[in-house]
C-alpha atoms as a PDB file:
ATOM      1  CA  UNK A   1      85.636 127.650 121.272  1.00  0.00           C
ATOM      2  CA  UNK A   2      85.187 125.573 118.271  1.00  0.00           C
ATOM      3  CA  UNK A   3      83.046 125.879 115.207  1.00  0.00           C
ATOM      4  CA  UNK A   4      81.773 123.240 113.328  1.00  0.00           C
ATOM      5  CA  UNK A   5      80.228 123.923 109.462  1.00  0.00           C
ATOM      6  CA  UNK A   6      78.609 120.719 107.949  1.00  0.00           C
ATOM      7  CA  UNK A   7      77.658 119.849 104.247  1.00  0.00           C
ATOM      8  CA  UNK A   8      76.809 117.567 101.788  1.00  0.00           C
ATOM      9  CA  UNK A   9      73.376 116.430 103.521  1.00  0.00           C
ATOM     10  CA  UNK A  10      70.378 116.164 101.457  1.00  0.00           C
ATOM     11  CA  UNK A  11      67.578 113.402  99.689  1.00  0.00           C
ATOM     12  CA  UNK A  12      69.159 110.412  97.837  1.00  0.00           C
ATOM     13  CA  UNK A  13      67.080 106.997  96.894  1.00  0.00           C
ATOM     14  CA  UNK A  14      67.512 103.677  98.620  1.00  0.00           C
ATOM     15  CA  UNK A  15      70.697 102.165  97.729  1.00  0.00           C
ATOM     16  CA  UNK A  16      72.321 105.894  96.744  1.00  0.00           C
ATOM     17  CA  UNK A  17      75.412 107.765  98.628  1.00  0.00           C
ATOM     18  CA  UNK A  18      76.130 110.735 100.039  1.00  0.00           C
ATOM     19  CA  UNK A  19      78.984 112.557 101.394  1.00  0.00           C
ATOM     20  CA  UNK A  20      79.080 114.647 104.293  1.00  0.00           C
ATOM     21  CA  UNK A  21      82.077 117.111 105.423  1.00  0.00           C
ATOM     22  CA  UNK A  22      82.826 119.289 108.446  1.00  0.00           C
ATOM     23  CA  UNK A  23      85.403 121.901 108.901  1.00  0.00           C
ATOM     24  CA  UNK A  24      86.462 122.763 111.916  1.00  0.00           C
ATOM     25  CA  UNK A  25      87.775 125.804 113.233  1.00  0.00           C
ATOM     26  CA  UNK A  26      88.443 128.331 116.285  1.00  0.00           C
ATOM     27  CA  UNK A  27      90.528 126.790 119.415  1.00  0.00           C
ATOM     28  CA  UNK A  28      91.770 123.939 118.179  1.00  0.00           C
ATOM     29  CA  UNK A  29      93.996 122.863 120.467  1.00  0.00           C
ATOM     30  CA  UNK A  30      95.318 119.659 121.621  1.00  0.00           C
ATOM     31  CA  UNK A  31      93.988 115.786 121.276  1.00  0.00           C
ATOM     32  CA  UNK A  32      90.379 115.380 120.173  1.00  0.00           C
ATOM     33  CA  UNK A  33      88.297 112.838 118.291  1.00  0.00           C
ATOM     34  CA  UNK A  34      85.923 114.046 115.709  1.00  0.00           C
ATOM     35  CA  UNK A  35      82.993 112.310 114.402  1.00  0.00           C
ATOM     36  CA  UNK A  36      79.515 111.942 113.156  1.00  0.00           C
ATOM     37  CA  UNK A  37      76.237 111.366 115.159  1.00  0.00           C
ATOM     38  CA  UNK A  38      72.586 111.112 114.128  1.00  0.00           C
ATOM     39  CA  UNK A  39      69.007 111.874 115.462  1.00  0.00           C
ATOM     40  CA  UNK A  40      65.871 110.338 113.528  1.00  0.00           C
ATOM     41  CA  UNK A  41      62.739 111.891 114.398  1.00  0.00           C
ATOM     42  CA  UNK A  42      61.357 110.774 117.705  1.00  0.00           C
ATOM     43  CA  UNK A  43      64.503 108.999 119.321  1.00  0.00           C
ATOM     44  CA  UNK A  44      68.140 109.406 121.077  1.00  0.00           C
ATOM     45  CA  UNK A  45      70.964 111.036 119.142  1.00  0.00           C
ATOM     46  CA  UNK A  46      73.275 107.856 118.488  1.00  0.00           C
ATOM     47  CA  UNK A  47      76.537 107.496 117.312  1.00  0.00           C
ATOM     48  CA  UNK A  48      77.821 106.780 113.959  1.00  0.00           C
ATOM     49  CA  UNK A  49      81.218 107.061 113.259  1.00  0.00           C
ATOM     50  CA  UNK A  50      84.465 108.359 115.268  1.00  0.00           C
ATOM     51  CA  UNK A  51      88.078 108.644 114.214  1.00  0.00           C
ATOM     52  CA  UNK A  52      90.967 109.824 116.003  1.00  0.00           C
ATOM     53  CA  UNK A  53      93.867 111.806 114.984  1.00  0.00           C
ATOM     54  CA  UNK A  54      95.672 108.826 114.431  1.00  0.00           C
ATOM     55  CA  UNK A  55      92.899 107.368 112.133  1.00  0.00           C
ATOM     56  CA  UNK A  56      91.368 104.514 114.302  1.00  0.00           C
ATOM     57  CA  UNK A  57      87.515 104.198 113.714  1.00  0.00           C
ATOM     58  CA  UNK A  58      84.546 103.423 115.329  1.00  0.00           C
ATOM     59  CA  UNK A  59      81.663 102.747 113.907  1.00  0.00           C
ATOM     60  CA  UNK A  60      77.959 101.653 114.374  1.00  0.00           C
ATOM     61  CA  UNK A  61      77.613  98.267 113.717  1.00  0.00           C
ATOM     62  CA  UNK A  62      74.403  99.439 111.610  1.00  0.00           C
ATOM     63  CA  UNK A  63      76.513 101.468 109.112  1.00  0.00           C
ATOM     64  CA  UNK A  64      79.379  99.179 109.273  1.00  0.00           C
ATOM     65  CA  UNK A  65      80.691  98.104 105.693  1.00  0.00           C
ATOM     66  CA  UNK A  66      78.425 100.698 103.752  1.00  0.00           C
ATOM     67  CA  UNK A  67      79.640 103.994 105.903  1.00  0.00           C
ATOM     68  CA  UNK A  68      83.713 105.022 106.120  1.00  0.00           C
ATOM     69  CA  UNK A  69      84.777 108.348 107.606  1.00  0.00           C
ATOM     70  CA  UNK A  70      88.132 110.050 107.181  1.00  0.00           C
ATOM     71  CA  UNK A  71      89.972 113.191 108.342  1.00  0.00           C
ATOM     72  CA  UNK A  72      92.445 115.322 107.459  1.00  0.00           C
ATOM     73  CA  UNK A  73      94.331 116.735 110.097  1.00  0.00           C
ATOM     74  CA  UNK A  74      95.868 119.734 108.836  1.00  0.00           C
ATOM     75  CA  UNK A  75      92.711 121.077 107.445  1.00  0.00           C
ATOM     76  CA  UNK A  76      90.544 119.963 110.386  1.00  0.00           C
ATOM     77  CA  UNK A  77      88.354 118.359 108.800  1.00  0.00           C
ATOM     78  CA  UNK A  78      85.943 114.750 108.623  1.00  0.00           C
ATOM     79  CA  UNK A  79      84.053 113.273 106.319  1.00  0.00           C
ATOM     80  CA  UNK A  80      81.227 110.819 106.198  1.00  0.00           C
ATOM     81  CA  UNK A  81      81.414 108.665 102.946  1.00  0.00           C
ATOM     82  CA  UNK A  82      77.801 106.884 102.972  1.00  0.00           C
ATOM     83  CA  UNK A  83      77.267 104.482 100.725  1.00  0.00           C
ATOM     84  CA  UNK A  84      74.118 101.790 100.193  1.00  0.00           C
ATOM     85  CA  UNK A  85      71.986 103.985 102.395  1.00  0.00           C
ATOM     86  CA  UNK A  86      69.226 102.602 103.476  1.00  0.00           C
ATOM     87  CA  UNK A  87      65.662 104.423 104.511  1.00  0.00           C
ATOM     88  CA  UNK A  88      66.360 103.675 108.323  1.00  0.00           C
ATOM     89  CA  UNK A  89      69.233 106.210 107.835  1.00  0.00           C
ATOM     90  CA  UNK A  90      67.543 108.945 107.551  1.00  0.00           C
ATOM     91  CA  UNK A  91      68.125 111.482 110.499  1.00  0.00           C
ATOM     92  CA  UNK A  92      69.872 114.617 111.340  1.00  0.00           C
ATOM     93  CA  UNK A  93      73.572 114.179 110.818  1.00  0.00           C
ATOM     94  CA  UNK A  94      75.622 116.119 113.437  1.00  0.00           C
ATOM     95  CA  UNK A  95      79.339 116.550 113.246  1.00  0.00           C
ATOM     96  CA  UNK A  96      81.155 116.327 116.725  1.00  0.00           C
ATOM     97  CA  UNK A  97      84.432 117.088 117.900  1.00  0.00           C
ATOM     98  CA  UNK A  98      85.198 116.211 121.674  1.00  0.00           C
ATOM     99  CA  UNK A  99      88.119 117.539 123.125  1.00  0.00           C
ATOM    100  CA  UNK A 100      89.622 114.321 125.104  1.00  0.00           C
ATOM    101  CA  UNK A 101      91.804 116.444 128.089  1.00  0.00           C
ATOM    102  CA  UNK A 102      88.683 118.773 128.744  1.00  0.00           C
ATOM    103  CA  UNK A 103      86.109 116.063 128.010  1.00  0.00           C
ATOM    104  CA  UNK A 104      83.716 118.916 125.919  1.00  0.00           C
ATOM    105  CA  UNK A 105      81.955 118.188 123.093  1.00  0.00           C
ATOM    106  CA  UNK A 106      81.484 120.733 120.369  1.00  0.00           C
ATOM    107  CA  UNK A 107      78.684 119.865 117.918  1.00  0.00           C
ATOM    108  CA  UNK A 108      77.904 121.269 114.560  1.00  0.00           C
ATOM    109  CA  UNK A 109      74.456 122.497 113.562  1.00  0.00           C
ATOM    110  CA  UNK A 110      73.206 119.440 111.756  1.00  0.00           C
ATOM    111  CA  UNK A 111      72.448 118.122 107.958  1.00  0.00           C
ATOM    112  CA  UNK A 112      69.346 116.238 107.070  1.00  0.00           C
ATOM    113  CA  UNK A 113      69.551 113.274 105.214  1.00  0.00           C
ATOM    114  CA  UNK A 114      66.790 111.762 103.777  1.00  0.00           C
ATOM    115  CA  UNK A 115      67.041 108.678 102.138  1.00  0.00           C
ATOM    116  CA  UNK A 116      63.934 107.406 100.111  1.00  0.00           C
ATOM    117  CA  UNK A 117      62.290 106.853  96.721  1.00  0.00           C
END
């Protein structure tokens, strides 16, 4: 099993950042991309951001040039640096870790962002 603790979430103004970070830990074992999803209120969770161990990205193409995520490998961790947020960001961030040779998908508990003035 793996366990997923997010932070940095919280209520920033149009135009602000935020930071998010997830450790990982438990059974972690073998190749796996972590990441960052969201869910606004009344629709689909949706991807933002993935990287993989060795560092290539993903990304929305609505967060593209305003959002950059990172990882550290031996800490098992990802981050989420947000910049220019806008109010249609506002959701429930999720960090995700997917385990690539067992296709599973550990999620973390969420972190509301809000963005708005």
């Amino acid at each position: 099993q793996v366990q997923l603790v997010e932070s940095g979430g919280g209520l920033v103004q149009p135009g602000g950042s935020l930071r998010l970070s997830c450790a990982a830990s438990g059974s972690i074992v073998g190749i796996y991309v972590m990441g960052w999803y969201r869910q606004a209120s009344g629709k689909q969770r949706e991807l933002v951001a993935v990287i993989t161990s060795g560092g290539d990205t993903n990304y929305a193409d609505s967060v593209k040039g305003r959002f950059t995520i990172s990882r550290d490998n031996a800490k098992n961790t990802v981050s989420l640096q947000m910049n220019s947020l806008k109010p249609e960001d506002t959701a429930v961030y999720y960090c995700n870790v997917h385990r690539l040779i067992t296709n599973t998908h550990y999620w973390g508990q969420g972190t509301q962002v809000t963005v708005s003035s």
